[in-house]
Protein backbone atom coordinates (compact mmCIF):
# COMPACT_ATOMS: atom_id res chain seq x y z
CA UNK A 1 11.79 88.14 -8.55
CA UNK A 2 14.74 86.57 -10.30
CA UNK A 3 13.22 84.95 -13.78
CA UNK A 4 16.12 82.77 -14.46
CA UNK A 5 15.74 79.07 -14.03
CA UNK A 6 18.13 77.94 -10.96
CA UNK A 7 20.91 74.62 -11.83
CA UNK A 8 21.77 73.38 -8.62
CA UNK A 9 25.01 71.39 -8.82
CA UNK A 10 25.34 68.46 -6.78
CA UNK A 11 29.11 67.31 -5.76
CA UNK A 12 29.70 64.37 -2.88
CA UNK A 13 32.88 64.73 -1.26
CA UNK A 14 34.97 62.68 0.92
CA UNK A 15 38.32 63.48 1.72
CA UNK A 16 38.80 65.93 -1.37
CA UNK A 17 40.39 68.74 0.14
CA UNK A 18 43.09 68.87 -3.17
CA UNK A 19 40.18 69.65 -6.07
CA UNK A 20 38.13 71.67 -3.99
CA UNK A 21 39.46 74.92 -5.43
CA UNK A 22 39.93 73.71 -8.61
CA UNK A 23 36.41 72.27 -8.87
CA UNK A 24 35.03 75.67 -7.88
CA UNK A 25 36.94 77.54 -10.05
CA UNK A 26 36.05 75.79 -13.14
CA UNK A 27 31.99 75.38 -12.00
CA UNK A 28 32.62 79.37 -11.64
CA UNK A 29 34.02 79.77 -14.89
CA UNK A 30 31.64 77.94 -16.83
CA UNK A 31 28.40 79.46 -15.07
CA UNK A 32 30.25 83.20 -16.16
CA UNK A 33 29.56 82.17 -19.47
CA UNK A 34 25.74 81.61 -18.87
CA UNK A 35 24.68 84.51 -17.88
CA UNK A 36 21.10 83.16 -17.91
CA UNK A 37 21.08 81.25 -15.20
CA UNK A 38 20.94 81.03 -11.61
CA UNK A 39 23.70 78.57 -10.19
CA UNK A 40 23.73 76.89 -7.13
CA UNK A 41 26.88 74.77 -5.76
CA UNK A 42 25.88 72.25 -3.30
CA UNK A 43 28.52 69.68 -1.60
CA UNK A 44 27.40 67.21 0.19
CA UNK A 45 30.68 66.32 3.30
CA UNK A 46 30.19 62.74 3.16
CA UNK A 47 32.13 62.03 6.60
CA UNK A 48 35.60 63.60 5.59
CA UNK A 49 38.26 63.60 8.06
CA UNK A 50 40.95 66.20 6.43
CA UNK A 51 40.09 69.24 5.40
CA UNK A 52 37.32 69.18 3.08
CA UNK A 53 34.39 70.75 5.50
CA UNK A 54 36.86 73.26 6.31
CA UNK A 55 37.43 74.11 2.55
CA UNK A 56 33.31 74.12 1.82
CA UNK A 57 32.81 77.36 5.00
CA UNK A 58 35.61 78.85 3.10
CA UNK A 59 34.35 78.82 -0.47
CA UNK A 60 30.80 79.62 0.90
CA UNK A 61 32.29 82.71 2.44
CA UNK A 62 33.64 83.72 -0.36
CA UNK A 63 30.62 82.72 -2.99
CA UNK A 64 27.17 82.97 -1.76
CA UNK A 65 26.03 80.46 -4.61
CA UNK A 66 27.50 77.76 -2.36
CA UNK A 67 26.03 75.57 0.11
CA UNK A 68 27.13 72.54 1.62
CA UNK A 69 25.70 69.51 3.68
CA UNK A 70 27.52 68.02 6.18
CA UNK A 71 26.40 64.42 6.95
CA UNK A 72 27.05 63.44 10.60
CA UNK A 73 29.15 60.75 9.84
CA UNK A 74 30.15 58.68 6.18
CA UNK A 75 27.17 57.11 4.63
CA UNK A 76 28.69 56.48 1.26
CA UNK A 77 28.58 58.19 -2.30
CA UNK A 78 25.09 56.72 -3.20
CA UNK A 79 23.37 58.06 0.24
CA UNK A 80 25.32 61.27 -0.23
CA UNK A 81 23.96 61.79 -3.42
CA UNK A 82 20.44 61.32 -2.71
CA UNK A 83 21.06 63.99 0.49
CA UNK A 84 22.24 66.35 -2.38
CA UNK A 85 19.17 65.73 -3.94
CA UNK A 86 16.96 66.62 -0.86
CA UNK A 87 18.70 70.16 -0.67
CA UNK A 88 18.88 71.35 -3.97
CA UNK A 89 16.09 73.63 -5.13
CA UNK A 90 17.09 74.25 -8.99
CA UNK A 91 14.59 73.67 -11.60
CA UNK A 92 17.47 71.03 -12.99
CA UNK A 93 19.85 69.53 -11.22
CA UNK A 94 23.54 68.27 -12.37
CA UNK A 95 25.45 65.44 -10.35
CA UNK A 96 29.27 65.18 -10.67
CA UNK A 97 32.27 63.68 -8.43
CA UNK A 98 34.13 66.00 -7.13
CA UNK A 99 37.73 64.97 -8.77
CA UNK A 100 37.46 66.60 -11.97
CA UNK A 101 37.08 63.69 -13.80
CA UNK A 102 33.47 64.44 -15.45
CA UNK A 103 34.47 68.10 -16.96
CA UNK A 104 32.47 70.85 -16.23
CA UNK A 105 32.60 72.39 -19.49
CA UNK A 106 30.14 70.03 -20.34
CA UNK A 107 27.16 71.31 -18.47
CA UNK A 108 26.03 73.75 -21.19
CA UNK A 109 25.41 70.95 -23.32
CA UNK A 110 23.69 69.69 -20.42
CA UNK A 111 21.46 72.11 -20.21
CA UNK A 112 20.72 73.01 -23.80
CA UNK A 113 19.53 69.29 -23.79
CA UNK A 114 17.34 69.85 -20.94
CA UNK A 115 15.86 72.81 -22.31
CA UNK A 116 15.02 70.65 -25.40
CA UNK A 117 12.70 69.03 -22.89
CA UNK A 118 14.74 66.15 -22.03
CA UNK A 119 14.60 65.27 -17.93
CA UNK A 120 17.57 63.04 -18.30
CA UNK A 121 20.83 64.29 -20.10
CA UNK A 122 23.49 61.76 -18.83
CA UNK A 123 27.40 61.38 -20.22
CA UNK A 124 28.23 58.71 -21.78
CA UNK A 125 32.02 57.48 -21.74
CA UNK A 126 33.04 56.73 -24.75
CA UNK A 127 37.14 56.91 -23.15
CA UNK A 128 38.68 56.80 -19.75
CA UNK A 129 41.69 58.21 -19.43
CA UNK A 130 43.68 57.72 -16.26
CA UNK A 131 42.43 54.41 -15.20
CA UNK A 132 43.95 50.89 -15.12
CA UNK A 133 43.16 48.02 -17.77
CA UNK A 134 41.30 45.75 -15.04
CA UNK A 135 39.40 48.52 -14.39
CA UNK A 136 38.73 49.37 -18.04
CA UNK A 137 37.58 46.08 -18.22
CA UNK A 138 35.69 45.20 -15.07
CA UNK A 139 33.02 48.28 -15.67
CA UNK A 140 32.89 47.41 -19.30
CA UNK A 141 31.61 43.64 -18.68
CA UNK A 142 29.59 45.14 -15.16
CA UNK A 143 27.59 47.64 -17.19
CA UNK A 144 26.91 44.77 -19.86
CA UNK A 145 26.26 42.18 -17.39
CA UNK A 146 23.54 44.32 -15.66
CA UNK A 147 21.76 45.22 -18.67
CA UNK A 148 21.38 41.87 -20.06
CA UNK A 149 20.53 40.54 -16.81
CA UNK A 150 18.23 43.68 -15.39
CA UNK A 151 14.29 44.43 -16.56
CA UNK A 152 15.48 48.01 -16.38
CA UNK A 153 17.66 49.53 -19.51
CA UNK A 154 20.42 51.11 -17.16
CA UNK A 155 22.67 52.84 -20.18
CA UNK A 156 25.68 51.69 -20.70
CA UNK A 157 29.26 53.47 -19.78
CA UNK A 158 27.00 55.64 -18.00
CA UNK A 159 28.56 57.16 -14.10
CA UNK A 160 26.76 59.98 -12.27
CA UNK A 161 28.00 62.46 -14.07
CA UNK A 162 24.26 63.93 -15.77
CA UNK A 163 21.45 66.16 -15.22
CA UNK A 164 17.93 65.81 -13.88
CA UNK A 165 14.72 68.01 -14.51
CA UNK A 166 12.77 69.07 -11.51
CA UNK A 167 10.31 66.65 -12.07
CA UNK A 168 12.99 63.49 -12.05
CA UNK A 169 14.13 64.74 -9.50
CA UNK A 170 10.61 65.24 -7.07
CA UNK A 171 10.57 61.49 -8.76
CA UNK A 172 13.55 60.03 -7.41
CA UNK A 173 13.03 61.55 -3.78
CA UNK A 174 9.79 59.44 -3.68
CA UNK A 175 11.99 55.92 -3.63
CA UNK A 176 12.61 55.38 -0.46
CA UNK A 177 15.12 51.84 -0.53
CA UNK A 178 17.91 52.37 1.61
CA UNK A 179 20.19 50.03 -0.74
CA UNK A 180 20.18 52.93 -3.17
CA UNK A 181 21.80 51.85 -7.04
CA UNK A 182 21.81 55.26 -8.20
CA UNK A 183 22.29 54.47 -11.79
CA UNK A 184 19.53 52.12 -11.91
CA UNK A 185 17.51 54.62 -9.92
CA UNK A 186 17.79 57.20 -12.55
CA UNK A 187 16.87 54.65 -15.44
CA UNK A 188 13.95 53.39 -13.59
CA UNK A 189 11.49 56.71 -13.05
CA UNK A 190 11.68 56.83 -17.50
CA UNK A 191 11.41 60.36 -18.61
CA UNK A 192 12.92 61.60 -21.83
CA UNK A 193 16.60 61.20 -21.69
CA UNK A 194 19.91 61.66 -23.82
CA UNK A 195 23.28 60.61 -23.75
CA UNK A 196 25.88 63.22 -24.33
CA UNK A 197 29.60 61.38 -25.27
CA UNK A 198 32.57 62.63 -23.69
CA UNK A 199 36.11 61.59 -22.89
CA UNK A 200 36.60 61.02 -18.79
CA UNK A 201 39.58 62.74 -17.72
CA UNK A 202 41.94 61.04 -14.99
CA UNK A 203 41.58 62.65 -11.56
CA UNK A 204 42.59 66.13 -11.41
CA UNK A 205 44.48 65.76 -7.90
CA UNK A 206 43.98 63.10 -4.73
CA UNK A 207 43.77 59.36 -5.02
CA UNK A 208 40.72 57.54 -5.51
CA UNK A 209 38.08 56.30 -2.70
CA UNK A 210 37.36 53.23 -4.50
CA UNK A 211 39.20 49.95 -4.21
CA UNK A 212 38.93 46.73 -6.46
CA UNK A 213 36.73 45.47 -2.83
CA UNK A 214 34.62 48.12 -2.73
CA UNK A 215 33.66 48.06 -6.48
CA UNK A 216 32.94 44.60 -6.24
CA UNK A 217 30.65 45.44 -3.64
CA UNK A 218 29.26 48.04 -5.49
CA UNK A 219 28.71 45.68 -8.25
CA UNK A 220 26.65 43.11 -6.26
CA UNK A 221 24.32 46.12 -4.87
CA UNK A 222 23.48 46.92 -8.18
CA UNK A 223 22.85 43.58 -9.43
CA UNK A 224 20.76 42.40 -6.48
CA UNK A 225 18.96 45.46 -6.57
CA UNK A 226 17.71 45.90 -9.89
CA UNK A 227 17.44 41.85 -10.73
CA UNK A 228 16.50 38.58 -9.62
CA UNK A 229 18.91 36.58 -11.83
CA UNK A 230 20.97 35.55 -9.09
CA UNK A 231 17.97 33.73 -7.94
CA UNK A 232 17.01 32.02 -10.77
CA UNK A 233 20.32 30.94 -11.70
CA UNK A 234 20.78 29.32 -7.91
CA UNK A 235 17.40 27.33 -8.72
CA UNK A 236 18.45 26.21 -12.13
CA UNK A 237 21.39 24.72 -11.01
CA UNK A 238 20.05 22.97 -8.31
CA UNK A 239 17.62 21.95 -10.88
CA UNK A 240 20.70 20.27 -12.84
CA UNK A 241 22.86 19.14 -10.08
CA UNK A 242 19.39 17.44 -8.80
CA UNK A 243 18.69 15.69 -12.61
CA UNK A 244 22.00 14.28 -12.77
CA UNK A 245 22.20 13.13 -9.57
CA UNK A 246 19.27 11.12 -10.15
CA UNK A 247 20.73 10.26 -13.11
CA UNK A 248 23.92 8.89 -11.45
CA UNK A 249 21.50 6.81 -8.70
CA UNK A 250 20.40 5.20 -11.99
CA UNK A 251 23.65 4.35 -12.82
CA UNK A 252 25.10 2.91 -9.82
CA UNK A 253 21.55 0.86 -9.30
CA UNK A 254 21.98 -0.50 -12.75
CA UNK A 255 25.48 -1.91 -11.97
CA UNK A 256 25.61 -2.93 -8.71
CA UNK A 257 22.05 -4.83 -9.95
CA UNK A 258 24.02 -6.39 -13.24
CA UNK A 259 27.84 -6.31 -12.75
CA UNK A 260 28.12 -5.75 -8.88
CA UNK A 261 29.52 -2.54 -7.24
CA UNK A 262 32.94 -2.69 -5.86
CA UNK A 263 33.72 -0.27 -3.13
CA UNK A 264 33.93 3.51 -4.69
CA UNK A 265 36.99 5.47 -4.74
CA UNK A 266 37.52 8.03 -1.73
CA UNK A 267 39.12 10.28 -4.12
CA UNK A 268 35.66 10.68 -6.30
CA UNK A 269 33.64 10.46 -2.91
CA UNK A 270 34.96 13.85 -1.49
CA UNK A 271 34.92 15.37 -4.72
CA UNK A 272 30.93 14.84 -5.16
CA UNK A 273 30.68 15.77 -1.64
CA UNK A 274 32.66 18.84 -1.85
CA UNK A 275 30.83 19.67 -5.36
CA UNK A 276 27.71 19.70 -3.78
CA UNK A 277 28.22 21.37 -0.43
CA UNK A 278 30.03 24.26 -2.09
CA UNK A 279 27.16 24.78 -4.73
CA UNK A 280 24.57 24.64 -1.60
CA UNK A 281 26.63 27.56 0.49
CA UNK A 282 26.68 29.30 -3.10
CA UNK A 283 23.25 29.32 -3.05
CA UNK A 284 22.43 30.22 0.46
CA UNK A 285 25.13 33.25 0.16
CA UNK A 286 22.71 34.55 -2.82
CA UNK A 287 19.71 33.77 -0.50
CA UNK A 288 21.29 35.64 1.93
CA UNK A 289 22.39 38.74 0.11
CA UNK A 290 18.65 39.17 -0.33
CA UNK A 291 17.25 38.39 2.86
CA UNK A 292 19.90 40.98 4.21
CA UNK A 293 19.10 43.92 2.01
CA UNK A 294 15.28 42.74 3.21
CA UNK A 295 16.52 42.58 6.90
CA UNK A 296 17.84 46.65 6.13
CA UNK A 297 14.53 47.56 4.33
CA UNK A 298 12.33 46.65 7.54
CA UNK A 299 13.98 48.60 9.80
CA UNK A 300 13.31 52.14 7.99
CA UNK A 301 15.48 54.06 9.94
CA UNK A 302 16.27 57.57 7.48
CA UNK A 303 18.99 57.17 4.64
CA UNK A 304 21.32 59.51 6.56
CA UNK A 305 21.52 62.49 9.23
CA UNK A 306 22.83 65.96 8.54
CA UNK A 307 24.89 67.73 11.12
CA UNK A 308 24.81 70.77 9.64
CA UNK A 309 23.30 72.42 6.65
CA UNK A 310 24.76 76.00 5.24
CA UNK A 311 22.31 76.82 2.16
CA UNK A 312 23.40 79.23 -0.15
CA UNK A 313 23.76 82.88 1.14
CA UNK A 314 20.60 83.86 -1.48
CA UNK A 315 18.55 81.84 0.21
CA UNK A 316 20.00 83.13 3.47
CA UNK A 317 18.85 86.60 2.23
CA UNK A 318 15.44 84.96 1.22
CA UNK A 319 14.54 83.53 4.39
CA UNK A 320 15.99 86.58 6.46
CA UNK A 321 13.57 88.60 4.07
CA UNK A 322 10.84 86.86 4.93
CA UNK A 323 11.16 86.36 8.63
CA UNK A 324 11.59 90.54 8.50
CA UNK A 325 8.09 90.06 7.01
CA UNK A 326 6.46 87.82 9.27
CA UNK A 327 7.63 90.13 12.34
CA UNK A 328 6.14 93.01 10.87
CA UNK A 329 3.28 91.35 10.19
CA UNK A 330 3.08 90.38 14.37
């Protein structure tokens, strides 16, 4: 039997048929230089429509540490990343995106971490190269923003980019939310963890799969997942806007009573009116993001459905092994 502990790596791809090679290439070169470890490279084919799937039988034939997933249709990074997690069988696993952004040559400190005992080794940015200033500044505030207002410590300038023991990751497999915040998932189950620093490279080749829309999105699911703040700020301020409107009945009673009340202006009518009915459809849209993620929850249908799953060609030879067995055994 093979004594050395497997690292499953984890990528999610959609539509990255340009870093493919690349990616492999490096993951290959870095895993030649650990000669004490079993690697296995598994991408998950989040519903890509060029030539990624293609790309994954090809580098699969070629290297029987890789297997793939492919999802029957696009469920998104998050879900894609939690099918990764179902497949893998390493004693530690390593997430990463596939565009070369989080550098491979980073996973032996990974790993010398995790043999430390640490279950959590995560990178922390502490640069990103290659990205815009709004962006920049928009995930700076987010990751801020979520820790304040969050009873989980979700690290800051954190991505995906980390490694998980076996024993995070048997714990992260038993959450079963569909609206799945991975980075607040992996701060949530505790365990020992470390940062490791590092300067994010700009993608290697391809354009990005996320849009100012879709990170704004992203932003609310992480929020609304792993806080109630929302809430409680749409109560508070009804709370205010009910005091001083009280406070303004007082006022108008008090001079219509003592000085009379001419006829009000139209002008500060519809502005009251307007003030109020946009803070009450501000409120319902936070009631409603929550009663729709609760609306999702109920229904329980599974996080995702594979199409087809290739393991790695060892375990190919492990299972053909031990059907051989169970025939002689007949």
């Amino acid at each position: 039997m093979n004594s050395r502990p497997r690292i499953s790596i984890i990528v999610p791809a959609h539509n990255e048929e340009e870093v493919l090679h690349e990616l492999h290439a490096r993951l290959r070169a870095v895993f030649s230089s650990l000669p004490d470890v079993d690697p296995e490279f598994v991408f998950v084919n989040d519903g890509s429509t060029d030539g990624t799937l293609r790309i994954l039988q090809e580098l699969r034939q070629d290297d029987p540490a890789v297997a793939y997933v492919d999802l029957s249709r696009g469920f998104g990074k998050e879900i894609a990343l939690s099918a990764g997690l179902d497949h893998a069988t390493g004693d530690a696993v390593i997430l990463m995106d596939a565009d070369l952004q989080d550098p491979p040559e980073l996973i032996p400190d990974f790993l010398e971490h995790w043999r430390q005992g640490y279950d959590v080794v995560y990178g922390k940015r502490i640069r990103r190269d290659g990205e815009t200033a709004l962006k920049k500044a928009t995930a700076y505030l987010f990751y801020r923003l979520i820790r304040k207002v969050s009873h989980t410590q979700i690290p800051q300038d954190t991505g995906d980019f980390r490694l998980l023991s076996r024993r995070a990751v048997d714990a992260l497999k038993q959450l079963p939310e569909h609206h799945r915040f991975m980075k607040g998932l992996f701060a949530w189950i505790g365990y020992p963890q470390k940062a490791v620093p590092y300067v994010r490279q700009g993608r290697h080749d391809g354009t990005t799969k996320f849009n100012y829309w879709k990170l704004w999105n992203f932003a609310i699911e992480g929020i609304t997942s792993f806080s109630t703040a929302p809430l409680k700020v749409a109560t508070y301020l009804g709370l205010v806007i009910a005091v001083g409107a009280f406070a303004y009945a007082g006022v108008i009673i008090f001079r219509t009573l003592f000085e009379g009340n001419p006829v009000a202006g139209y002008p500060s009518l519809m502005t009251v009116v307007l003030f109020l009915g946009g803070v009450q459809l501000m409120t319902i849209g936070v009631l409603g993001e929550y009663v729709g993620r609760i609306f999702n929850e109920t229904k329980r249908r599974p996080l995702y459905l594979v199409k087809e799953f290739a393991p790695s060609g060892r375990d190919e030879l492990v299972g053909a092994a031990r059907d051989r067995r169970g025939n002689a055994a007949h």
